[in-house]
C-alpha atoms as a PDB file:
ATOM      1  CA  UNK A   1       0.000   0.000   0.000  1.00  0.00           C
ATOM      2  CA  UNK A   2       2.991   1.911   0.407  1.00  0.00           C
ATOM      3  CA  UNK A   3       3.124   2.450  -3.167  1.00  0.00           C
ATOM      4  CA  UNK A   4      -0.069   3.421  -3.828  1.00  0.00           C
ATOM      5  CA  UNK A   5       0.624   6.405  -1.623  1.00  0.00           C
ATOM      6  CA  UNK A   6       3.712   7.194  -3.647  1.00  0.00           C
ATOM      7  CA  UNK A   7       2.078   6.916  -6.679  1.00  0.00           C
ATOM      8  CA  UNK A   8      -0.962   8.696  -5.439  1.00  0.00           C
ATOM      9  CA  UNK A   9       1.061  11.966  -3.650  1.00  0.00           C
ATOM     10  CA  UNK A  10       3.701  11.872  -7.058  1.00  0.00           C
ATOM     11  CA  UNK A  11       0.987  11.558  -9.864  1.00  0.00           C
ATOM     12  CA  UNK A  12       2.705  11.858 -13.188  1.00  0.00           C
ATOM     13  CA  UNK A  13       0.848  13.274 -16.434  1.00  0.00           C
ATOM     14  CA  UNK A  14       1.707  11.147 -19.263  1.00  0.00           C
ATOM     15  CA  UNK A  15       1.024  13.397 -22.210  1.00  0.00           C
ATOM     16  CA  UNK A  16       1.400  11.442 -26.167  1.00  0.00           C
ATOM     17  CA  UNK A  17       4.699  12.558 -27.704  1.00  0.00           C
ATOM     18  CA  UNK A  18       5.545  12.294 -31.508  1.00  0.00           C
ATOM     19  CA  UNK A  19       6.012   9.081 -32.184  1.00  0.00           C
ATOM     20  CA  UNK A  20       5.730   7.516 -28.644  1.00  0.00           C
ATOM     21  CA  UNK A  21       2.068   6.632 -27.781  1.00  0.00           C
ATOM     22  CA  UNK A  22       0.362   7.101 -24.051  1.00  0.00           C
ATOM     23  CA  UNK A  23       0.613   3.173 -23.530  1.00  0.00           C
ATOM     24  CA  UNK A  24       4.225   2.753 -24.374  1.00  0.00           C
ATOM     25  CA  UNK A  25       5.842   5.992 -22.189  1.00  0.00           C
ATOM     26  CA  UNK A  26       3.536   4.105 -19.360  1.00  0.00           C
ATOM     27  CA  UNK A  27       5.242   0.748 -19.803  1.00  0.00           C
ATOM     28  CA  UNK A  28       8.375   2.289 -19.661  1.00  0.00           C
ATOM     29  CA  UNK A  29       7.735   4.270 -16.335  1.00  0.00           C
ATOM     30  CA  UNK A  30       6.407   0.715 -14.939  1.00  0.00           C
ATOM     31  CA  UNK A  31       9.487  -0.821 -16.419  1.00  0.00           C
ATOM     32  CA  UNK A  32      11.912   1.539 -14.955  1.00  0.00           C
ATOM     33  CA  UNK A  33      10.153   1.308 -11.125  1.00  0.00           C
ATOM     34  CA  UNK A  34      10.439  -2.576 -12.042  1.00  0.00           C
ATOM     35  CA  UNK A  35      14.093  -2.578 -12.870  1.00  0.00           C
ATOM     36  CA  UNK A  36      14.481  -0.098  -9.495  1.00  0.00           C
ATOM     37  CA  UNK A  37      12.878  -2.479  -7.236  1.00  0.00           C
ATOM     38  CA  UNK A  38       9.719  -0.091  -6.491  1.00  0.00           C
ATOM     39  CA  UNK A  39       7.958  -3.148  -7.411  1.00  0.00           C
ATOM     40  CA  UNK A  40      10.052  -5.749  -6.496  1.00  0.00           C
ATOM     41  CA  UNK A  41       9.638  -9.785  -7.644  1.00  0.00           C
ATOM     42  CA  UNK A  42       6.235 -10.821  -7.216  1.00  0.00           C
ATOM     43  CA  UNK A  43       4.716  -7.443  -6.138  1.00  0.00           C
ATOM     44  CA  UNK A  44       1.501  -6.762  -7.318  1.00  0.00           C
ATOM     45  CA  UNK A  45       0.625  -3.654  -8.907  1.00  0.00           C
ATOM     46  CA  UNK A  46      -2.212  -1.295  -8.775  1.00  0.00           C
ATOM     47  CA  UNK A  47      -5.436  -2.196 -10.610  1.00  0.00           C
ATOM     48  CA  UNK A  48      -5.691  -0.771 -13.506  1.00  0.00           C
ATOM     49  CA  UNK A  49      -8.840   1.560 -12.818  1.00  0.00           C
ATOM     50  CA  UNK A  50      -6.549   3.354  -9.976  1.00  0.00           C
ATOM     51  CA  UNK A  51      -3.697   3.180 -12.347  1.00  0.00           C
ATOM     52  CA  UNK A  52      -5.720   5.134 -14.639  1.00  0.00           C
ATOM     53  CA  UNK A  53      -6.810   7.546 -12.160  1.00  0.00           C
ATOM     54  CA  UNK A  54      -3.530   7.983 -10.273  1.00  0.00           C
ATOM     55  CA  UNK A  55      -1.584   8.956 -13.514  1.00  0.00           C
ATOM     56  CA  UNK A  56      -4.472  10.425 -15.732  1.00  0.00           C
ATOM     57  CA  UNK A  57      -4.679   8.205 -18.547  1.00  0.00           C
ATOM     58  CA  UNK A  58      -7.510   6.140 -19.851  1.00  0.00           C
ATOM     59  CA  UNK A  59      -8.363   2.806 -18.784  1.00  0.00           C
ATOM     60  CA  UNK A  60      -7.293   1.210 -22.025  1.00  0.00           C
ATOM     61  CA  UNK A  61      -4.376   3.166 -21.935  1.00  0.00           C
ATOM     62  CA  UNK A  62      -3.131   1.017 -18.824  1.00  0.00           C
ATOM     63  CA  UNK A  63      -4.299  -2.144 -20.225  1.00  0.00           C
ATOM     64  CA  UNK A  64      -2.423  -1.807 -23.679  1.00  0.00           C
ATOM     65  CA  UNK A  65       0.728  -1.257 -21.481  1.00  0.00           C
ATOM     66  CA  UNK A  66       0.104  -4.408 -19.608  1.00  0.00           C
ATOM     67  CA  UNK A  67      -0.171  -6.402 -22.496  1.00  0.00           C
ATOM     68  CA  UNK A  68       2.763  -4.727 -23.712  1.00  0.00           C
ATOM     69  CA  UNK A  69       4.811  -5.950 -20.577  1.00  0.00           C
ATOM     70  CA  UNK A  70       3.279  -9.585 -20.332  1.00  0.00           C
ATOM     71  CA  UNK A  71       4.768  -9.820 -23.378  1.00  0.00           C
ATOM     72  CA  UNK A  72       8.105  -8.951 -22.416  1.00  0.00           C
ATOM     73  CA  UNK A  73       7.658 -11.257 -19.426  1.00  0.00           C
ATOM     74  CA  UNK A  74       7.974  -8.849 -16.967  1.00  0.00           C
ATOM     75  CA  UNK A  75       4.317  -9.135 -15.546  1.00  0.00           C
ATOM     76  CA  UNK A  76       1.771 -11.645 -15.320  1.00  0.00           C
ATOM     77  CA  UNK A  77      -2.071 -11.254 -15.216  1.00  0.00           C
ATOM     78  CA  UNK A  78      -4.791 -13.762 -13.572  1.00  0.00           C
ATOM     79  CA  UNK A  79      -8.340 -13.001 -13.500  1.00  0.00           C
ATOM     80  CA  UNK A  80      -9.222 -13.176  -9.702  1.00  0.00           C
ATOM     81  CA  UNK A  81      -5.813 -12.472  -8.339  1.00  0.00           C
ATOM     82  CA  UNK A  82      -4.039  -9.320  -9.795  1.00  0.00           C
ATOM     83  CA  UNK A  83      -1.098  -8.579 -11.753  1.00  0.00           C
ATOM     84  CA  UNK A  84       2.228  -9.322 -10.442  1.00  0.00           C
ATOM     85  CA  UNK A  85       5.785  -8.665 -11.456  1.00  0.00           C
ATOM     86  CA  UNK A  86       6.894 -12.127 -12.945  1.00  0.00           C
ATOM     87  CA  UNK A  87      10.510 -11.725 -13.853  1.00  0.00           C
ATOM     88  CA  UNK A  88      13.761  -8.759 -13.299  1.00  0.00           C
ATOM     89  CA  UNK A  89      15.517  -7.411 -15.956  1.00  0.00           C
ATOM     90  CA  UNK A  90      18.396  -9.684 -17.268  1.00  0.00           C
ATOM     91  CA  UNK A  91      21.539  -9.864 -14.626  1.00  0.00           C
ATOM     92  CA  UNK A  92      23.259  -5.876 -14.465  1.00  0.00           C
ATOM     93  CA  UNK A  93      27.163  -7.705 -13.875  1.00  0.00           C
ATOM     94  CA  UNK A  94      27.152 -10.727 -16.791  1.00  0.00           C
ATOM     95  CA  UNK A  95      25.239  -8.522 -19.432  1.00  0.00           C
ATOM     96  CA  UNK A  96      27.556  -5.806 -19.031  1.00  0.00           C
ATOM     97  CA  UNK A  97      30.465  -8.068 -19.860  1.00  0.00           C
ATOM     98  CA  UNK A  98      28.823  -9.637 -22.702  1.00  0.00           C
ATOM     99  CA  UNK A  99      28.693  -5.949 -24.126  1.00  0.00           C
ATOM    100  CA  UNK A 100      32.391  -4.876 -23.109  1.00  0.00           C
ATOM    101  CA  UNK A 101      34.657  -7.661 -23.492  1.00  0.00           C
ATOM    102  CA  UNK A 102      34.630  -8.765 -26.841  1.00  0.00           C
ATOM    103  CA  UNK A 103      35.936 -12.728 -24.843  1.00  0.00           C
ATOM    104  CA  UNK A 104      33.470 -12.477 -22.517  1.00  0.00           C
ATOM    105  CA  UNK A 105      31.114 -15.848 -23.120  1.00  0.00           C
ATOM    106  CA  UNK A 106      28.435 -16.119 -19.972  1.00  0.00           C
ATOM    107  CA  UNK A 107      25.875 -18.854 -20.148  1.00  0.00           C
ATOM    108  CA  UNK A 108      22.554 -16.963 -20.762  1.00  0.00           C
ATOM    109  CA  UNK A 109      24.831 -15.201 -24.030  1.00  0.00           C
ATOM    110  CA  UNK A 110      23.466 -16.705 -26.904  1.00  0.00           C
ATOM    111  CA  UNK A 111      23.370 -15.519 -31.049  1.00  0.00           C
ATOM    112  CA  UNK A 112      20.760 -15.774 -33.677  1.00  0.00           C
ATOM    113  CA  UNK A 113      22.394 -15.897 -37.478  1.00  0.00           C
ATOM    114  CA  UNK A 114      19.735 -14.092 -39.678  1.00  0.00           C
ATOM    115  CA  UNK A 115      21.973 -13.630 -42.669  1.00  0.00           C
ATOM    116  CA  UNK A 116      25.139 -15.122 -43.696  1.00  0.00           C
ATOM    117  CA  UNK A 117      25.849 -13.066 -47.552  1.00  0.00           C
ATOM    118  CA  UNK A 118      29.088 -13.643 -49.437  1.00  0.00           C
ATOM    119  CA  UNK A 119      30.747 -11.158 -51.840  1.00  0.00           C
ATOM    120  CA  UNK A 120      30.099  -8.287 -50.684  1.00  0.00           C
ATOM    121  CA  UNK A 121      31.742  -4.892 -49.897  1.00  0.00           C
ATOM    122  CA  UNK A 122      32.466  -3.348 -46.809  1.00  0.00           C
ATOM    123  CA  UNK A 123      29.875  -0.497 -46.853  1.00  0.00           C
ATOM    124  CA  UNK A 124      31.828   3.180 -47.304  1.00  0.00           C
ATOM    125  CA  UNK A 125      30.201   4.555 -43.720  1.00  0.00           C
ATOM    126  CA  UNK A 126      32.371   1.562 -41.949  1.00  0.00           C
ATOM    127  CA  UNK A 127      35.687   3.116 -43.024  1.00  0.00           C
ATOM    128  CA  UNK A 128      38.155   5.359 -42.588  1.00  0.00           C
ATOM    129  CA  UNK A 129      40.010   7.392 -44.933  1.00  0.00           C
ATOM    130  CA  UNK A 130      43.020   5.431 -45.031  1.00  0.00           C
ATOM    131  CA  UNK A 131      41.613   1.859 -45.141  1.00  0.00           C
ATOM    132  CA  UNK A 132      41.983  -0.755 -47.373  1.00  0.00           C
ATOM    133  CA  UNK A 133      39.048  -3.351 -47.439  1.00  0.00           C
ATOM    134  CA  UNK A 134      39.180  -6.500 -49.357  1.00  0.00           C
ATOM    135  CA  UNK A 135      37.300  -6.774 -52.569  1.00  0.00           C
ATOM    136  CA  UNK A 136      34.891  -9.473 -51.403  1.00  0.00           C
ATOM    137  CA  UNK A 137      33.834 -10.098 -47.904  1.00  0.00           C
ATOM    138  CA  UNK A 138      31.194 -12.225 -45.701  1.00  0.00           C
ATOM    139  CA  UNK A 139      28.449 -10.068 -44.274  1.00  0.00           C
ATOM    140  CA  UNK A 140      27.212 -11.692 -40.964  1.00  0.00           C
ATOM    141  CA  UNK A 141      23.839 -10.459 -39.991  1.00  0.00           C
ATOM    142  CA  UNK A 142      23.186 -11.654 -36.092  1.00  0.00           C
ATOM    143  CA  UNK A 143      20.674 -11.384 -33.163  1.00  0.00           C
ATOM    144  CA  UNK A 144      22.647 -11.268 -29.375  1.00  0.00           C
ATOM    145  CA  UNK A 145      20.393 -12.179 -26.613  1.00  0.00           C
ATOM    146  CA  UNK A 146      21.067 -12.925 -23.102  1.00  0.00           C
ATOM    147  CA  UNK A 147      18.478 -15.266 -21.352  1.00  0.00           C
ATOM    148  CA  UNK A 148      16.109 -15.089 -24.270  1.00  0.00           C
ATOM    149  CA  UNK A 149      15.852 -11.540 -24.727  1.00  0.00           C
ATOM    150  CA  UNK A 150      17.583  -9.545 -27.597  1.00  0.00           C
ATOM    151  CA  UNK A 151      19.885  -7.332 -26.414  1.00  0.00           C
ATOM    152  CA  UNK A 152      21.828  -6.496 -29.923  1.00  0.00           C
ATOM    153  CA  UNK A 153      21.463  -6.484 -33.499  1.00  0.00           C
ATOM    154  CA  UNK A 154      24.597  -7.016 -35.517  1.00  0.00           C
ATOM    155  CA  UNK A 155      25.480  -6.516 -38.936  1.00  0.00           C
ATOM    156  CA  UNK A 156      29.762  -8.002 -39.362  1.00  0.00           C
ATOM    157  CA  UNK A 157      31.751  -7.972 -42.632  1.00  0.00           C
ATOM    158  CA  UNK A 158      34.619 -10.202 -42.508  1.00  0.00           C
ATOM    159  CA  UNK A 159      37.043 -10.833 -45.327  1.00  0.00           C
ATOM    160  CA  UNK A 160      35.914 -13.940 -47.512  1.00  0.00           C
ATOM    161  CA  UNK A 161      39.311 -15.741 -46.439  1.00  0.00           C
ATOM    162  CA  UNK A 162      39.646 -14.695 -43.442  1.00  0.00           C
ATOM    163  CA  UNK A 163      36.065 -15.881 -42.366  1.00  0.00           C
ATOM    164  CA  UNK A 164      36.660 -18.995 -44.091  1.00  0.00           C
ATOM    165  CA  UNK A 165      39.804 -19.833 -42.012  1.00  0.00           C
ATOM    166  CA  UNK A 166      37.242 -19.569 -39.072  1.00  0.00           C
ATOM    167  CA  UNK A 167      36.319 -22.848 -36.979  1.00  0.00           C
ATOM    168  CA  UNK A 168      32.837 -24.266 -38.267  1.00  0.00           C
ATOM    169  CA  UNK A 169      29.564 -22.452 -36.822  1.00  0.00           C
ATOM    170  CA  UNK A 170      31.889 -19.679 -34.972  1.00  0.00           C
ATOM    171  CA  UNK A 171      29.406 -17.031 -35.682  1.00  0.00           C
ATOM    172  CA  UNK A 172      26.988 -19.116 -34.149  1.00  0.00           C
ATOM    173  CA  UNK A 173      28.735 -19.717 -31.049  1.00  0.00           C
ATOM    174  CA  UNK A 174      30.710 -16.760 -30.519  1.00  0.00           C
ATOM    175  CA  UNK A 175      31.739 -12.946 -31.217  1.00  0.00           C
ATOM    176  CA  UNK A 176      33.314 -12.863 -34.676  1.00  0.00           C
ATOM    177  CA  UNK A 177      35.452  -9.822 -33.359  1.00  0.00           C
ATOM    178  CA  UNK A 178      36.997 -12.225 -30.417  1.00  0.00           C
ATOM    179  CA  UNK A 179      37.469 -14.694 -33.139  1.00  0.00           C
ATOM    180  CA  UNK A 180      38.936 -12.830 -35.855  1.00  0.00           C
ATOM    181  CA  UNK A 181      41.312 -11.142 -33.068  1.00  0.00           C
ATOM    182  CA  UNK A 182      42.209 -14.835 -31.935  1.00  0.00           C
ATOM    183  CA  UNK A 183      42.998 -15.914 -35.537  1.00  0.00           C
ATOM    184  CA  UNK A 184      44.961 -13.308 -36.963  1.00  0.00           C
ATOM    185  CA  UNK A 185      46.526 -12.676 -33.409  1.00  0.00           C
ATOM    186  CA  UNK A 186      49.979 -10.468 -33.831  1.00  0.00           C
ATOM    187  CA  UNK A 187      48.613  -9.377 -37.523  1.00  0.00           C
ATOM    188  CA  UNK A 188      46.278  -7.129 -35.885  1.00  0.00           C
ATOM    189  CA  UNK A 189      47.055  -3.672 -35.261  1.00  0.00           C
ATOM    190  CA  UNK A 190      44.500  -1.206 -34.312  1.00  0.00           C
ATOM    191  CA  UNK A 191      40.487  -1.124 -33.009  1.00  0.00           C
ATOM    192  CA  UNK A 192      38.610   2.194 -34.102  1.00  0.00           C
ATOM    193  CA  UNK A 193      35.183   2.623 -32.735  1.00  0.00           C
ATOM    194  CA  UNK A 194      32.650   5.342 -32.570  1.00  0.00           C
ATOM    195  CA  UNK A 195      28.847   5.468 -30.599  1.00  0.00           C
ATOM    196  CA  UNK A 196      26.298   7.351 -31.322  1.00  0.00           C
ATOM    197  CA  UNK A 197      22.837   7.400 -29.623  1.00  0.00           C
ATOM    198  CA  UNK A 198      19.821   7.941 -31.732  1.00  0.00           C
ATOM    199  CA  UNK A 199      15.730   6.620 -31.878  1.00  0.00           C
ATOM    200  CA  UNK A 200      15.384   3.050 -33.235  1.00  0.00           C
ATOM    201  CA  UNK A 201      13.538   2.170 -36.235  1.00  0.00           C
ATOM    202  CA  UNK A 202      10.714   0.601 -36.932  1.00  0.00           C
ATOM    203  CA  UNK A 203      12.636  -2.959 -38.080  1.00  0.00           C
ATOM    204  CA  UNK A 204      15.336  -2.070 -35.621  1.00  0.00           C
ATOM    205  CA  UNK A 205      12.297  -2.166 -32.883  1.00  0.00           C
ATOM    206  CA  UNK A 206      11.018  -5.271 -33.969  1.00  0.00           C
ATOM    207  CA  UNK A 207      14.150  -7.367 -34.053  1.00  0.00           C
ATOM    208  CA  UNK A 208      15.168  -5.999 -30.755  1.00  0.00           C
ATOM    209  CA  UNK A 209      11.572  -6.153 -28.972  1.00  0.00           C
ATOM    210  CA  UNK A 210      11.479  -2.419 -27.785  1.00  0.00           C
ATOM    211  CA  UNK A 211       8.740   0.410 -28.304  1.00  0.00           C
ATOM    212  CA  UNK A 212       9.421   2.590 -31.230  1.00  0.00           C
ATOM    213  CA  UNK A 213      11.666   5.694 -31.041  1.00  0.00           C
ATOM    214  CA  UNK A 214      13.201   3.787 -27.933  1.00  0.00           C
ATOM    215  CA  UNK A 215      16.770   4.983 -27.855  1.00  0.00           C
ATOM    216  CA  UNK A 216      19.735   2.728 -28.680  1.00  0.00           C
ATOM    217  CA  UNK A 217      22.858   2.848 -28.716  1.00  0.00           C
ATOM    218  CA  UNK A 218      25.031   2.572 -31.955  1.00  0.00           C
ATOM    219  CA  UNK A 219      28.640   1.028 -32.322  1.00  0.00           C
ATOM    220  CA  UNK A 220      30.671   0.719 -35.253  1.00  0.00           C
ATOM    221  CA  UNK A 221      34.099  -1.241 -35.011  1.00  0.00           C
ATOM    222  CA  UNK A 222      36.836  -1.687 -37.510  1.00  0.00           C
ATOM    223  CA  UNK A 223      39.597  -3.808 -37.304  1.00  0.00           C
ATOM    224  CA  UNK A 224      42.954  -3.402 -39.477  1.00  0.00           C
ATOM    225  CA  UNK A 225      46.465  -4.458 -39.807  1.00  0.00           C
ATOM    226  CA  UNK A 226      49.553  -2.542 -39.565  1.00  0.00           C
ATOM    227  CA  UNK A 227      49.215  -1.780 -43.868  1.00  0.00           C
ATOM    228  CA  UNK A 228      45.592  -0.703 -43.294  1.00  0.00           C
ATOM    229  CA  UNK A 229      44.228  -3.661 -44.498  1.00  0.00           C
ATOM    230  CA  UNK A 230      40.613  -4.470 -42.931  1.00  0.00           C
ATOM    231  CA  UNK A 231      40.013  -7.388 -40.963  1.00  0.00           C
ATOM    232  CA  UNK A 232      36.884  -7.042 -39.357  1.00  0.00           C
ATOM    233  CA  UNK A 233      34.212  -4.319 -39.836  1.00  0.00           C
ATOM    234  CA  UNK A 234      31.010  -3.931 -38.061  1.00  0.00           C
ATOM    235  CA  UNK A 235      27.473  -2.058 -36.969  1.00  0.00           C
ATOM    236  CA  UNK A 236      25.732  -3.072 -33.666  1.00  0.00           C
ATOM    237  CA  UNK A 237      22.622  -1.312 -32.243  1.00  0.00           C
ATOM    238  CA  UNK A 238      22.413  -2.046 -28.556  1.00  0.00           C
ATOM    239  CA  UNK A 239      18.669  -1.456 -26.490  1.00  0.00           C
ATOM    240  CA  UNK A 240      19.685   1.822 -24.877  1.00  0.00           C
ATOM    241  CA  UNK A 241      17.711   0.519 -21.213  1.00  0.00           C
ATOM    242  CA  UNK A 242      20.142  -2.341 -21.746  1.00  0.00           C
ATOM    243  CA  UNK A 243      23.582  -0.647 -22.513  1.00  0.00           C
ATOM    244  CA  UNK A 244      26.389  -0.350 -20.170  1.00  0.00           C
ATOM    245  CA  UNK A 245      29.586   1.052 -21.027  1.00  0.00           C
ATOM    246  CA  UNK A 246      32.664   0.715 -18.404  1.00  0.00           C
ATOM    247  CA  UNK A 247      36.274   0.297 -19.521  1.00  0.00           C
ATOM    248  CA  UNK A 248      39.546   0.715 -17.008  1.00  0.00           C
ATOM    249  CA  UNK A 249      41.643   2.879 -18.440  1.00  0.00           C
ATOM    250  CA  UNK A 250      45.602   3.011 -17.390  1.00  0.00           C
ATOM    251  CA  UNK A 251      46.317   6.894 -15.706  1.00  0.00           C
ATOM    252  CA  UNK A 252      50.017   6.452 -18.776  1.00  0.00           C
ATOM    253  CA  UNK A 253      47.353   6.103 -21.163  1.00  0.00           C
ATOM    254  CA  UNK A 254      45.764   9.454 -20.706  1.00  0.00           C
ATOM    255  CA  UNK A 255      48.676  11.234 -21.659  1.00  0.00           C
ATOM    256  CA  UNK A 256      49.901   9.090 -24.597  1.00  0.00           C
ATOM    257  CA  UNK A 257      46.281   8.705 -26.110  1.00  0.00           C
ATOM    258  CA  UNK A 258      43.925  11.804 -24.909  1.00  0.00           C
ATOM    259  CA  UNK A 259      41.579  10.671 -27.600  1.00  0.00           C
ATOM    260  CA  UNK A 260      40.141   7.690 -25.621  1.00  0.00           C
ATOM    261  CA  UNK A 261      38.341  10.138 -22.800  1.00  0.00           C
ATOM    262  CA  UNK A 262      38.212  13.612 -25.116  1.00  0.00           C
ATOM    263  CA  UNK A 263      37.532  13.241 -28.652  1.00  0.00           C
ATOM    264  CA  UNK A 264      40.426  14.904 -30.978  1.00  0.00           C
ATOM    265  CA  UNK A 265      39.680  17.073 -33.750  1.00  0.00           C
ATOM    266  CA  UNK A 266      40.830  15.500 -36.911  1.00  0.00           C
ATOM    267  CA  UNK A 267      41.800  17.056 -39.946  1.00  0.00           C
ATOM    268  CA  UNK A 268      39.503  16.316 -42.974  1.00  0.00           C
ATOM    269  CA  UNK A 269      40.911  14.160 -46.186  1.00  0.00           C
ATOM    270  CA  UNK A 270      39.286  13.956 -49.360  1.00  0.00           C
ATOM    271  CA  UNK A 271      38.681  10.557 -50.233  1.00  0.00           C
ATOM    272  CA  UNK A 272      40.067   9.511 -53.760  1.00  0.00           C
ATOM    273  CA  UNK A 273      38.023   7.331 -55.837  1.00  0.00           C
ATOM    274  CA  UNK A 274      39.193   3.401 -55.921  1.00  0.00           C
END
């Protein structure tokens, strides 16, 4: 009952913004008191006629985000005896390694090949001014989820030989860029990355099971040698309520490489046609 007060004493107008329905900006607030232990495992929430009332939305407005969060799992409805929270959000500790450390393998990481395409080119957005991809490569187009739910969407071009030198099913069963790293090994020079932060699509929000516009965060990695050559290029969009970032970075390094904590201005170069 506790709660009820809260909600009651803190009500919250939850006003349609573009793109973002009523429904889905209430799931997330019951998401985010979910995840913050304001309704803790096997609570039961408010009805949904005081719901309604407490936050001034319409009755249906509570019951599409609900459904919206049965779905996901993270509540179950019974006629007769309420809606309770059924399941947490997925472990904070393991998921963040399965982001950050390219080696990192825990149990409930799995991957979902959608598309393995051959011959293709390493698209011009994925590279720098002074790389050299190879002429034909093998895009990898995979799901990352961790205890069932999709966490990542990944879209991988390896070179055609390089991917072939690969153990059977690697894609399958691990991260290419941990693989590629381990095959090449001393060959391998340099890691650029960049993240950006920007609304999902509609696709983007289907494969990844979040509400549209939902924020996510955008990585793009390139591999190369110590001639420029590419050995690994790739595009993952991470759920932005699922996305942690933490790296340890060495107090020498700050002074050698400024870059990694302030981003550098860099001086423009005209790309030449190949």
């Amino acid at each position: 009952m506790a709660e009820d007060r809260f909600i009651a004493n803190d009500r919250q107008d939850l006003p349609a913004e573009r793109g973002v329905a009523q429904y889905q900006r209430l799931a997330s607030l019951l998401r985010h008191r979910i995840a913050k232990g304001v309704y803790p495992l096997g609570a039961q929430l408010p009805p949904i006629t005081q719901l309604a009332d407490d936050l001034g939305v319409a009755v249906n407005t509570v019951r599409q985000a609900f459904e919206l969060l049965s779905r996901e799992g993270l509540i179950h409805s019974q006629r007769g005896v309420g809606t309770h929270v059924a399941a947490l959000p997925a472990a904070v500790g393991d998921l963040q390694l399965a982001i950050n450390d390219p080696f990192a393998a825990p149990q409930a990481l799995a991957f979902e090949i959608l598309e393995v395409r051959r011959r293709t080119a390493v698209p011009q957005e994925l590279l720098g001014a002074d790389d050299k991809p190879a002429d034909e490569n093998v895009c990898i187009r995979k799901l990352h989820t961790y205890s069932g739910e999709p966490f990542c969407y990944a879209e991988i071009y390896v070179p055609t030989p390089v991917f072939e030198a690969l153990p059977k099913d690697t894609a399958r069963k691990r991260k290419l860029l941990a693989a590629v790293l381990d095959e090449l090994g001393p060959r391998c020079r340099r890691v650029r990355q960049r993240m950006t932060v920007m609304p999902a699509d509609f696709p983007l929000c289907d494969m990844l099971k979040i509400p549209f516009a939902s924020p996510v965060a955008r990585m793009s990695r390139r591999l190369v040698d110590g001639k420029g050559n590419v050995l690994y290029a790739g595009v993952t969009w991470y759920r932005g309520d699922r996305y942690v970032s933490e790296i340890d970075i060495p107090v020498s390094a700050l002074k050698t490489a400024p870059g990694i904590t302030e981003p550098q201005p860099r001086a423009i170069v005209e790309r030449r046609p190949r």
